[in-house]
Protein backbone atom coordinates (compact mmCIF):
# COMPACT_ATOMS: atom_id res chain seq x y z
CA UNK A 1 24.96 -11.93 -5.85
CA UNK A 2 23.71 -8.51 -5.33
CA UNK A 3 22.77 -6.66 -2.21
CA UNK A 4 19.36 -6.00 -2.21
CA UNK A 5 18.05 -2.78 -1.31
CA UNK A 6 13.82 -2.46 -0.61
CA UNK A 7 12.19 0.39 0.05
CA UNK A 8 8.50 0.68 1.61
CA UNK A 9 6.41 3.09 -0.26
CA UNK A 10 2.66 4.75 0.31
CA UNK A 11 1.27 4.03 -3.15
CA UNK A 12 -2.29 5.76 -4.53
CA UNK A 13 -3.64 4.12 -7.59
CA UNK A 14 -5.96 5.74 -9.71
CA UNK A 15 -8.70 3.62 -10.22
CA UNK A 16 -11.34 6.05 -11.29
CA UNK A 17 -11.43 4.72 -14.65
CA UNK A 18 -12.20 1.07 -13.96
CA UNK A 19 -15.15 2.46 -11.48
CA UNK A 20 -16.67 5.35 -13.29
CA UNK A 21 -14.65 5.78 -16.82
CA UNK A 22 -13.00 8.74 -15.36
CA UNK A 23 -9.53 9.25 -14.15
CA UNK A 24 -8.41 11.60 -11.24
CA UNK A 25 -11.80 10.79 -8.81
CA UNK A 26 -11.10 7.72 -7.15
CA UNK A 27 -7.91 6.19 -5.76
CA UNK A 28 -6.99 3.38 -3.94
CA UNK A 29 -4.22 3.47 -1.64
CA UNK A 30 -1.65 0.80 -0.34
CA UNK A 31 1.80 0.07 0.97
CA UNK A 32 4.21 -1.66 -1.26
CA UNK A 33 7.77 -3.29 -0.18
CA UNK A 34 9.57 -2.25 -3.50
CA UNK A 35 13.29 -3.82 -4.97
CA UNK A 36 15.27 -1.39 -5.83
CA UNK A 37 18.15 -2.92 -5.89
CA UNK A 38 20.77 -1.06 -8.49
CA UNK A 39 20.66 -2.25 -11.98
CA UNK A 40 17.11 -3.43 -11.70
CA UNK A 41 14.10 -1.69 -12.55
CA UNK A 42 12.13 -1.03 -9.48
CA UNK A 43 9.17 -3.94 -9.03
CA UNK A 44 6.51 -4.29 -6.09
CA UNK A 45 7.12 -7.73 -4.59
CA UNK A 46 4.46 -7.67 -1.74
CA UNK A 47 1.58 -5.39 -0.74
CA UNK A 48 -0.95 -4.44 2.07
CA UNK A 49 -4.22 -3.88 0.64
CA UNK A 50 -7.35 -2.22 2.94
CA UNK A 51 -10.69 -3.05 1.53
CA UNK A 52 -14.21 -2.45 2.31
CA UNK A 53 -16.08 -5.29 3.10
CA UNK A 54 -19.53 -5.54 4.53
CA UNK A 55 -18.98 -6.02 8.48
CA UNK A 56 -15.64 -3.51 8.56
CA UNK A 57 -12.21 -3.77 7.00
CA UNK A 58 -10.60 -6.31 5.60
CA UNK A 59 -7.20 -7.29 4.18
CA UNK A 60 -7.38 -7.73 0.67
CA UNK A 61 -5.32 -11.08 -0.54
CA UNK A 62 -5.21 -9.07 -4.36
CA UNK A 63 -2.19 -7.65 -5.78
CA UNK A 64 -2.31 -4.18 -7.68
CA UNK A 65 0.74 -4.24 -9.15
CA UNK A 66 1.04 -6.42 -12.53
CA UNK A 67 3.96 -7.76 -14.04
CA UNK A 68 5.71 -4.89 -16.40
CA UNK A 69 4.05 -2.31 -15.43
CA UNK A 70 6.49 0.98 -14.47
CA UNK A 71 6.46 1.89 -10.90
CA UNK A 72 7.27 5.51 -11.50
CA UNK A 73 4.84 6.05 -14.30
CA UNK A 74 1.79 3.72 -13.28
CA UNK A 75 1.74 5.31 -9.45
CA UNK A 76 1.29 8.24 -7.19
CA UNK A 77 4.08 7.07 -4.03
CA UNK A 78 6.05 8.48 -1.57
CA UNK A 79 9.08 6.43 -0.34
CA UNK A 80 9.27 6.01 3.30
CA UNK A 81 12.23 4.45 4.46
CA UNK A 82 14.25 2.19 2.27
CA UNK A 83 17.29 -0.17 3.54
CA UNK A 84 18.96 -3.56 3.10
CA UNK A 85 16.84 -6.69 2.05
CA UNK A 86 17.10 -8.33 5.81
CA UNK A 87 16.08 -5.06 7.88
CA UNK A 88 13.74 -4.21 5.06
CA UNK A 89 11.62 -8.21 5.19
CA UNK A 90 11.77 -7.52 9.32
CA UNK A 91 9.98 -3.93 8.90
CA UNK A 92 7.44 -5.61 6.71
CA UNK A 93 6.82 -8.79 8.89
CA UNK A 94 5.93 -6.21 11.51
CA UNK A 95 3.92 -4.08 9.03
CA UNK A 96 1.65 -7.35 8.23
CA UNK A 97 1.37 -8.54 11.95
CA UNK A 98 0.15 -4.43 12.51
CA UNK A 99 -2.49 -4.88 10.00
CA UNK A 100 -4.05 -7.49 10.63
CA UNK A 101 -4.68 -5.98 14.43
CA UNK A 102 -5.91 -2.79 12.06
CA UNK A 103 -8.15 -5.46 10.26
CA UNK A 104 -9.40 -6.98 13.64
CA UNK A 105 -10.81 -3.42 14.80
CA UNK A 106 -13.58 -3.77 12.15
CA UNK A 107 -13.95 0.20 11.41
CA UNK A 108 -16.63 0.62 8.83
CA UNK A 109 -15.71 2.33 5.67
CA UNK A 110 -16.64 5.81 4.60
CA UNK A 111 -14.88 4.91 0.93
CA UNK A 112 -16.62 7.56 -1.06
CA UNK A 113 -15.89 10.44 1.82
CA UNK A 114 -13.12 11.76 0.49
CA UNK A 115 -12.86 14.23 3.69
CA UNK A 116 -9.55 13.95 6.09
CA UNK A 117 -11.71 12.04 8.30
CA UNK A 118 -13.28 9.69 5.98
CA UNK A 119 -12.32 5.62 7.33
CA UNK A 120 -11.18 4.22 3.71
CA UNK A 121 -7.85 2.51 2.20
CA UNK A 122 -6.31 5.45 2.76
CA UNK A 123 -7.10 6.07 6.39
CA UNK A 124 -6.33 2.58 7.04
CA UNK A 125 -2.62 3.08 5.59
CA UNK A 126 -1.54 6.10 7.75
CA UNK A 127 -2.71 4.32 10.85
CA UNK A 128 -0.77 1.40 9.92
CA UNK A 129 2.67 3.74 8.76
CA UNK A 130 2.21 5.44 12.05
CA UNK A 131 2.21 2.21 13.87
CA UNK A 132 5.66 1.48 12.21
CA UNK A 133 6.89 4.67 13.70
CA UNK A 134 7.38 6.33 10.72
């Protein structure tokens, strides 16, 4: 059996074309738990999605990535700390118990403010990465 390596990533999916028909407008972004274990090709096995929803933020129970798709070609991410499959599964128990106090504040979105301050998917990741002290 192999030792597993994961690696947590911020991911930004370009979505632009499924919203508007045009690419490089609108992403969405998330944080993936990623095997990369050698001799593998890299595959998202779980994800925290932030959506808009009409009283806040909610989690979204939808999964971005689809099977065969290439991480390295299909997404804009930046690894953030990668490790063994047990300390890896502990981080990411934490990171799902973080957002759901993240969901629970209830910030309304500012999706199509695309300024630093806007409250979107993207704000909603960095406050949860920062409470992982990373």
């Amino acid at each position: 059996m192999k030792n597993r390596t994961y690696t947590l990533y911020a991911v930004e999916q370009d979505v632009g074309e499924a919203w508007t028909g045009s690419t490089g407008q609108h992403y969405h972004a998330f944080l993936a738990l990623v095997d990369e274990t050698i001799g593998n090709t890299p595959k998202i096995i779980d994800e925290i999605n932030f959506v808009s929803v009409e009283d806040g933020i909610a989690l979204a129970d939808t999964r971005r990535w689809k099977e065969g798709q290439d991480f390295a070609k299909d997404y804009n991410s930046r690894g953030l700390l990668g490790g063994s499959q047990d300390f890896m599964l502990e981080l990411w128990d934490k990171a799902e118990n973080n957002s759901r106090v993240i969901e629970s504040l209830r910030f309304s979105f500012s999706r199509a403010d695309k300024s630093p301050t806007a409250i979107n998917c993207r704000a909603a990741i960095i406050a949860l990465i920062k409470s992982l002290g990373l």
